[in-house]
C-alpha atoms as a PDB file:
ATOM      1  CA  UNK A   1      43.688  73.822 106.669  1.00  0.00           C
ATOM      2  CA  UNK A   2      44.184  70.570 109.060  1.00  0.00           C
ATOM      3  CA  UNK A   3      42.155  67.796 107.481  1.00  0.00           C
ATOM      4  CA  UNK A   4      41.453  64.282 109.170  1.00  0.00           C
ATOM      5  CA  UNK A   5      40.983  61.450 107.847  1.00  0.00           C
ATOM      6  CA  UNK A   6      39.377  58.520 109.717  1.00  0.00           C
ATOM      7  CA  UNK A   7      37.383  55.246 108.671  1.00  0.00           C
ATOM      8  CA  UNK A   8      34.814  53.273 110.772  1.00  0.00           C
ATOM      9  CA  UNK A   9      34.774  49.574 109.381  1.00  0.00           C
ATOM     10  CA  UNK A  10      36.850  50.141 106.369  1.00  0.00           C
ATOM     11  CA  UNK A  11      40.207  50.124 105.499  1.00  0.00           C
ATOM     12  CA  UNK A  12      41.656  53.772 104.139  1.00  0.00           C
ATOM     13  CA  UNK A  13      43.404  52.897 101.045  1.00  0.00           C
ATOM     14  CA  UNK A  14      46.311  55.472  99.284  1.00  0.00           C
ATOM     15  CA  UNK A  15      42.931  56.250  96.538  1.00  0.00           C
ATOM     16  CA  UNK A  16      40.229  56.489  98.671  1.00  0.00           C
ATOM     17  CA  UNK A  17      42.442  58.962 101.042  1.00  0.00           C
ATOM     18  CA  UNK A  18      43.838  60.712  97.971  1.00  0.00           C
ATOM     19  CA  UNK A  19      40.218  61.539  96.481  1.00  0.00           C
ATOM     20  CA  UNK A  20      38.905  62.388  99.367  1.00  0.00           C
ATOM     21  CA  UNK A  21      41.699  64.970 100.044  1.00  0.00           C
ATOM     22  CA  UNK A  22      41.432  66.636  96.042  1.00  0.00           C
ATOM     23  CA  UNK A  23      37.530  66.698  96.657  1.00  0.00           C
ATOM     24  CA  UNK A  24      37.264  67.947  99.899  1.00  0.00           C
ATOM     25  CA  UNK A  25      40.216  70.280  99.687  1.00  0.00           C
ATOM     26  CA  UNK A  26      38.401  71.952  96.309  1.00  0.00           C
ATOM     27  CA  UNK A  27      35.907  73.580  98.691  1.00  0.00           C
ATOM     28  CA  UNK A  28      38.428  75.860 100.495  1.00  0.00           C
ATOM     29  CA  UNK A  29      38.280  78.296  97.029  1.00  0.00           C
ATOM     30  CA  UNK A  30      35.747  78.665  98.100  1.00  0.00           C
ATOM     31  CA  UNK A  31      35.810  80.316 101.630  1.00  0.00           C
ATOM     32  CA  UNK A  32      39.653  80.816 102.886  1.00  0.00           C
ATOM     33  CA  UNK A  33      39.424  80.701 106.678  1.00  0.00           C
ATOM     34  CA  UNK A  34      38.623  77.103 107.463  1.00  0.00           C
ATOM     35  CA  UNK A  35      40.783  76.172 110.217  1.00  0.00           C
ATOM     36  CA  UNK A  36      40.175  72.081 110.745  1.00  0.00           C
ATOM     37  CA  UNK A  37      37.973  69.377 108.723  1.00  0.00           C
ATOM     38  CA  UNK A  38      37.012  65.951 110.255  1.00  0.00           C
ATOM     39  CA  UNK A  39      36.084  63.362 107.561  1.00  0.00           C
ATOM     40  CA  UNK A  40      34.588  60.180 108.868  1.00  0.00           C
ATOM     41  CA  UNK A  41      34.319  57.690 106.433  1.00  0.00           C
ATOM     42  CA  UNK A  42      31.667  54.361 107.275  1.00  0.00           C
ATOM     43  CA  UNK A  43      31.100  51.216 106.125  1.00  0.00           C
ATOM     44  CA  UNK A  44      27.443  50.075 107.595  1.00  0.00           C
ATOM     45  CA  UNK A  45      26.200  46.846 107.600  1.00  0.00           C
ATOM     46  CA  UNK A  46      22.581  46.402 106.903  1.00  0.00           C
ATOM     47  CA  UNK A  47      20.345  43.164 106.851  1.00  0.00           C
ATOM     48  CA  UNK A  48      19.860  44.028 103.417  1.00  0.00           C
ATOM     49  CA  UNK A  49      22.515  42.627 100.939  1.00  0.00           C
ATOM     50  CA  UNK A  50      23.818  46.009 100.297  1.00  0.00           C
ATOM     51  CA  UNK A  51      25.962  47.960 102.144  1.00  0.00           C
ATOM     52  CA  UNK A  52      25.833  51.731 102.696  1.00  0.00           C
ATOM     53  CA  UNK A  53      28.707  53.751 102.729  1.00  0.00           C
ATOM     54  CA  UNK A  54      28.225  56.974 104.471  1.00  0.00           C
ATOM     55  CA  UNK A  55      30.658  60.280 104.668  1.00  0.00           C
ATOM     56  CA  UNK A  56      30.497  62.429 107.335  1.00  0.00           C
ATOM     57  CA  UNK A  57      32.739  65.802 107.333  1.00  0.00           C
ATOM     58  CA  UNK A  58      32.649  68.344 110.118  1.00  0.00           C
ATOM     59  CA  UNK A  59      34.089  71.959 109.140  1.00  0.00           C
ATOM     60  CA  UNK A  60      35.715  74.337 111.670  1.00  0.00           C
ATOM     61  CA  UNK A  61      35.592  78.095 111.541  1.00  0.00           C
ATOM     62  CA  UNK A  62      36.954  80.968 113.688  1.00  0.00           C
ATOM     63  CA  UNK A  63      32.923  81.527 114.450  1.00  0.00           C
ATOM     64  CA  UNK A  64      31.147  78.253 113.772  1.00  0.00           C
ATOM     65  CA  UNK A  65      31.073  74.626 112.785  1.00  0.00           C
ATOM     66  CA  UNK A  66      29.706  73.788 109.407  1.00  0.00           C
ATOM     67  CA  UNK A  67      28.958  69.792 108.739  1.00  0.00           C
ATOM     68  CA  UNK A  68      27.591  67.981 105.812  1.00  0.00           C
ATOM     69  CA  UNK A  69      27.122  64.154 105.033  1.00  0.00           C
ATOM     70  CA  UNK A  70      26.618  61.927 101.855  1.00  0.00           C
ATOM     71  CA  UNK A  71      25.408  58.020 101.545  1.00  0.00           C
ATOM     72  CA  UNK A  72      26.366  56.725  97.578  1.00  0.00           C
ATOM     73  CA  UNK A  73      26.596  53.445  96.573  1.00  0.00           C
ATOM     74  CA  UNK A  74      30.304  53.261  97.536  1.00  0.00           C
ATOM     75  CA  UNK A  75      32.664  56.053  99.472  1.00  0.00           C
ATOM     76  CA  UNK A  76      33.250  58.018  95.881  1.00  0.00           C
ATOM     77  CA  UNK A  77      30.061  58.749  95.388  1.00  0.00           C
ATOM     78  CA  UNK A  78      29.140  59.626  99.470  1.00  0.00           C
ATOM     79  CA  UNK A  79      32.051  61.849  99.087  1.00  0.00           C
ATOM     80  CA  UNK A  80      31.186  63.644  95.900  1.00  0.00           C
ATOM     81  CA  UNK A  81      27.956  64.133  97.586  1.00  0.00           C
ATOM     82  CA  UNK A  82      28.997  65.731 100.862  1.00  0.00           C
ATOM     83  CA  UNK A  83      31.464  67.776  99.180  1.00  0.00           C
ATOM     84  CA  UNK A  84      28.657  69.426  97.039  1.00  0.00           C
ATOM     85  CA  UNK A  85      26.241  69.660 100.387  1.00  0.00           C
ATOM     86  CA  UNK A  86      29.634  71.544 102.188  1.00  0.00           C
ATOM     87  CA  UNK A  87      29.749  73.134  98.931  1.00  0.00           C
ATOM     88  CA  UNK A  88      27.090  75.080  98.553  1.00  0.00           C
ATOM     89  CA  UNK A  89      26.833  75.494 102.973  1.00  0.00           C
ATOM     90  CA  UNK A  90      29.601  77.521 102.332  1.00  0.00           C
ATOM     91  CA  UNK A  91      28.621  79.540  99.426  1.00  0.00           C
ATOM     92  CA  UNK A  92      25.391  80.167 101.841  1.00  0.00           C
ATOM     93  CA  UNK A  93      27.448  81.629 104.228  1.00  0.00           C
ATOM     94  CA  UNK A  94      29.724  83.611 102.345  1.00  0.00           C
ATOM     95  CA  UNK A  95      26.763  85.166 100.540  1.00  0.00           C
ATOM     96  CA  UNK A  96      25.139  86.423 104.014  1.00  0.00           C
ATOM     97  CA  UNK A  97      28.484  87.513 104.985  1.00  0.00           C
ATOM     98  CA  UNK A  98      28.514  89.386 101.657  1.00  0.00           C
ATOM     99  CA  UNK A  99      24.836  90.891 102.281  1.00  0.00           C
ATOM    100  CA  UNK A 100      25.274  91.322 105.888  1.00  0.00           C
ATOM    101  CA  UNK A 101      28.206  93.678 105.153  1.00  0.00           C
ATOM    102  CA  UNK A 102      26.732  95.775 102.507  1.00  0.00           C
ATOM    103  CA  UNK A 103      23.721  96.253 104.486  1.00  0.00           C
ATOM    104  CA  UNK A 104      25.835  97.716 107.310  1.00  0.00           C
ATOM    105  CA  UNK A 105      29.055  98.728 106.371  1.00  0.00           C
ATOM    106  CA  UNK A 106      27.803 101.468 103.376  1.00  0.00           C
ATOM    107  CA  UNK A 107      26.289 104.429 103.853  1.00  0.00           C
ATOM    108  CA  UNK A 108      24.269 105.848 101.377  1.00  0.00           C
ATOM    109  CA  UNK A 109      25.234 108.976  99.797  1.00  0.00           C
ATOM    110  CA  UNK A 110      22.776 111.407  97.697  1.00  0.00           C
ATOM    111  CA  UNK A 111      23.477 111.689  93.729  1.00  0.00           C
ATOM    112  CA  UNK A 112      25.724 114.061  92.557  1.00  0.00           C
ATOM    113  CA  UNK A 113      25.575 116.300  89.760  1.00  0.00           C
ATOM    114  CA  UNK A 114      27.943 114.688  86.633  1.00  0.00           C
ATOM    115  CA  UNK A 115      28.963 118.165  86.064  1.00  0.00           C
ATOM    116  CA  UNK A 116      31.376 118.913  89.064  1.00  0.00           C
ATOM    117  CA  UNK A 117      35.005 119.072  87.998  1.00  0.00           C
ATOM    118  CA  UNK A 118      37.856 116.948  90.486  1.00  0.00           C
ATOM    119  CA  UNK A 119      37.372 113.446  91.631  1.00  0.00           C
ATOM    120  CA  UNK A 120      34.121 111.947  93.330  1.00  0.00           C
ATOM    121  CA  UNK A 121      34.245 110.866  97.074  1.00  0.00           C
ATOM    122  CA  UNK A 122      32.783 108.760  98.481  1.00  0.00           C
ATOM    123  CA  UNK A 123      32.463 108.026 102.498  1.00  0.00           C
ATOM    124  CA  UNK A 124      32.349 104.247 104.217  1.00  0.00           C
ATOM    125  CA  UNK A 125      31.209 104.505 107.857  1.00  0.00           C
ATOM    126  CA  UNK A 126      33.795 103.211 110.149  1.00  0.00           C
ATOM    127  CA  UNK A 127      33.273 102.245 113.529  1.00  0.00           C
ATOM    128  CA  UNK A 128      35.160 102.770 116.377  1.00  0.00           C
ATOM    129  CA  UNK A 129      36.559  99.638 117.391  1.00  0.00           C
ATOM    130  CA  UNK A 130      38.801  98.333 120.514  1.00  0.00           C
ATOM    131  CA  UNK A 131      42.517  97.740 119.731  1.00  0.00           C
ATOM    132  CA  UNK A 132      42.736  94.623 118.214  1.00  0.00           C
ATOM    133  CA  UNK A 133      46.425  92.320 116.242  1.00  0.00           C
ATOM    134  CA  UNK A 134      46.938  92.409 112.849  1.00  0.00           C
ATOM    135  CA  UNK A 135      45.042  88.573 111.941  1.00  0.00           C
ATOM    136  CA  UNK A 136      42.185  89.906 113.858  1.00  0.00           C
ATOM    137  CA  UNK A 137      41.917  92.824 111.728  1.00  0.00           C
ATOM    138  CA  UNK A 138      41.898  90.384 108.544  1.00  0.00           C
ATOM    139  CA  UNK A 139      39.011  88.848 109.641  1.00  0.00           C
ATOM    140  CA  UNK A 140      37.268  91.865 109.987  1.00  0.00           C
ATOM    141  CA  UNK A 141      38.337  93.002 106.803  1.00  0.00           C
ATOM    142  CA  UNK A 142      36.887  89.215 104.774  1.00  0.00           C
ATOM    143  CA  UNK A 143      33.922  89.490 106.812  1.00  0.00           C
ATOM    144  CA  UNK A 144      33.060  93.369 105.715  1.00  0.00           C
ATOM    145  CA  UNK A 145      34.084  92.561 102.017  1.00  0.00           C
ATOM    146  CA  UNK A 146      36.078  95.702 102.271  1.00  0.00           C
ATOM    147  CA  UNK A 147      39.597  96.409 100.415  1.00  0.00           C
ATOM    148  CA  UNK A 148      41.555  97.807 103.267  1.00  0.00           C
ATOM    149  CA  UNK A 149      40.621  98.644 107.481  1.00  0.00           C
ATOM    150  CA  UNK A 150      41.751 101.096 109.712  1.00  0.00           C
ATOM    151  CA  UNK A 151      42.856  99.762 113.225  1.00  0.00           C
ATOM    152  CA  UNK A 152      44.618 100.671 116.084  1.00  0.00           C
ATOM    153  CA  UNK A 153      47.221  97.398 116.535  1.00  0.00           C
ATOM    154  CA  UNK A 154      46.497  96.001 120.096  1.00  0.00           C
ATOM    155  CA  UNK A 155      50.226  95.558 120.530  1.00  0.00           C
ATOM    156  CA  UNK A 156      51.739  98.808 118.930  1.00  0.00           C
ATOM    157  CA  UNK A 157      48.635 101.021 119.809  1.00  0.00           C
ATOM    158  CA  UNK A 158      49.377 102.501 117.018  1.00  0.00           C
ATOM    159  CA  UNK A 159      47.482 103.259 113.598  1.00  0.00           C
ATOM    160  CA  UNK A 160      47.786 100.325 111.056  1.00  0.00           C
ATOM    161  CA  UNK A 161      46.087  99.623 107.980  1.00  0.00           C
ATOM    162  CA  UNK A 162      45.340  95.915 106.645  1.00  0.00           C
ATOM    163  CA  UNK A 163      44.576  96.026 102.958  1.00  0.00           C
ATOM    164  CA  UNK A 164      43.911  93.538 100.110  1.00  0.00           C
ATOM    165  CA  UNK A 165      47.298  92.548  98.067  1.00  0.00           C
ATOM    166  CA  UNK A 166      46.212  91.854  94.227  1.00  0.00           C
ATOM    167  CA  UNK A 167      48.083  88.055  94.619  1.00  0.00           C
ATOM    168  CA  UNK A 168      45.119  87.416  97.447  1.00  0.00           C
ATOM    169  CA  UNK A 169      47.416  87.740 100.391  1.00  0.00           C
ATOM    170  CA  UNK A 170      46.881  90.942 102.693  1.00  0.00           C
ATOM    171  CA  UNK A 171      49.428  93.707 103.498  1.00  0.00           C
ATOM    172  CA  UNK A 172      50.034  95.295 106.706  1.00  0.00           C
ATOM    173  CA  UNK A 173      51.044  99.071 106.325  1.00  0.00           C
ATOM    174  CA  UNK A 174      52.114 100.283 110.417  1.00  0.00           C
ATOM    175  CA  UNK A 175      52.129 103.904 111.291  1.00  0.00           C
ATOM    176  CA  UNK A 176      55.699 105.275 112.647  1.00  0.00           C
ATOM    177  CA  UNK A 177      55.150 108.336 115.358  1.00  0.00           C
END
């Protein structure tokens, strides 16, 4: 992940850029595939005798922008608070990813009696897709929530399979003719 750093009428000190790195960097645990984050970090003015200090962070993903913004008493606290508002954006949209998957990706199959000998099977639709590279299938594989995909490699045209390593990383098993 590419994170940016930038401040609008303040100073970035080695602390303020530090914590804003741990806190905003926690959120990727969450949801892997964020390519670039924009923090904007502003110091405004008012006629009032305070000051408000407002965080602005912008999140890129291979399919859509996420943003999220905090005001706090100083930048600490407007950071705490947008990283809790990207926070739970992004569980959002990992959940519907989750749901959206399940709801299409499964097909049902009838019960079974408990008294048939041998292993149970059950079959996943797949879909017949275009050739596509191996990163390309990954993505399809996070966004399905499935353990390992099927795909024709757009630059072998051959059969591949993408799977889920235990460590978190993803294997790539190619088919030999």
């Amino acid at each position: 992940m590419n994170l940016i750093l930038s401040g609008r009428g303040l100073a970035l000190d080695d602390r303020l850029r530090q914590y804003a790195t741990d806190k905003l960097s926690h959120v990727e645990r969450f949801y892997d595939r964020i390519i670039k984050m924009e923090v904007e970090l502003r110091r405004e003015r008012t006629a009032r005798r305070t000051d408000r200090h407002r965080v602005e962070v912008t999140v890129m993903t291979p399919k859509e922008i996420l943003r999220a913004h905090g005001e706090g008493i100083d930048h600490f606290a407007a950071i705490d608070i947008a990283a809790d508002r990207l926070e739970t954006q992004i569980k959002k949209k990992k959940e519907k990813l989750r749901d959206h998957a399940h709801r299409n990706g499964h097909v049902q199959t009838p019960p079974s009696d408990e008294t048939e000998p041998g292993p149970r099977i059950v079959r996943l639709q797949q879909l017949a897709t275009k050739p596509i590279t191996a990163e390309e299938a990954v993505v399809e594989l996070d966004d399905r929530a499935l353990n390992f995909l099927l795909f024709t490699d757009a630059e072998t045209m051959r059969a591949s399979v993408v799977y889920r390593r235990a460590d978190g990383s993803f294997g790539v098993v190619e088919h030999e003719s």
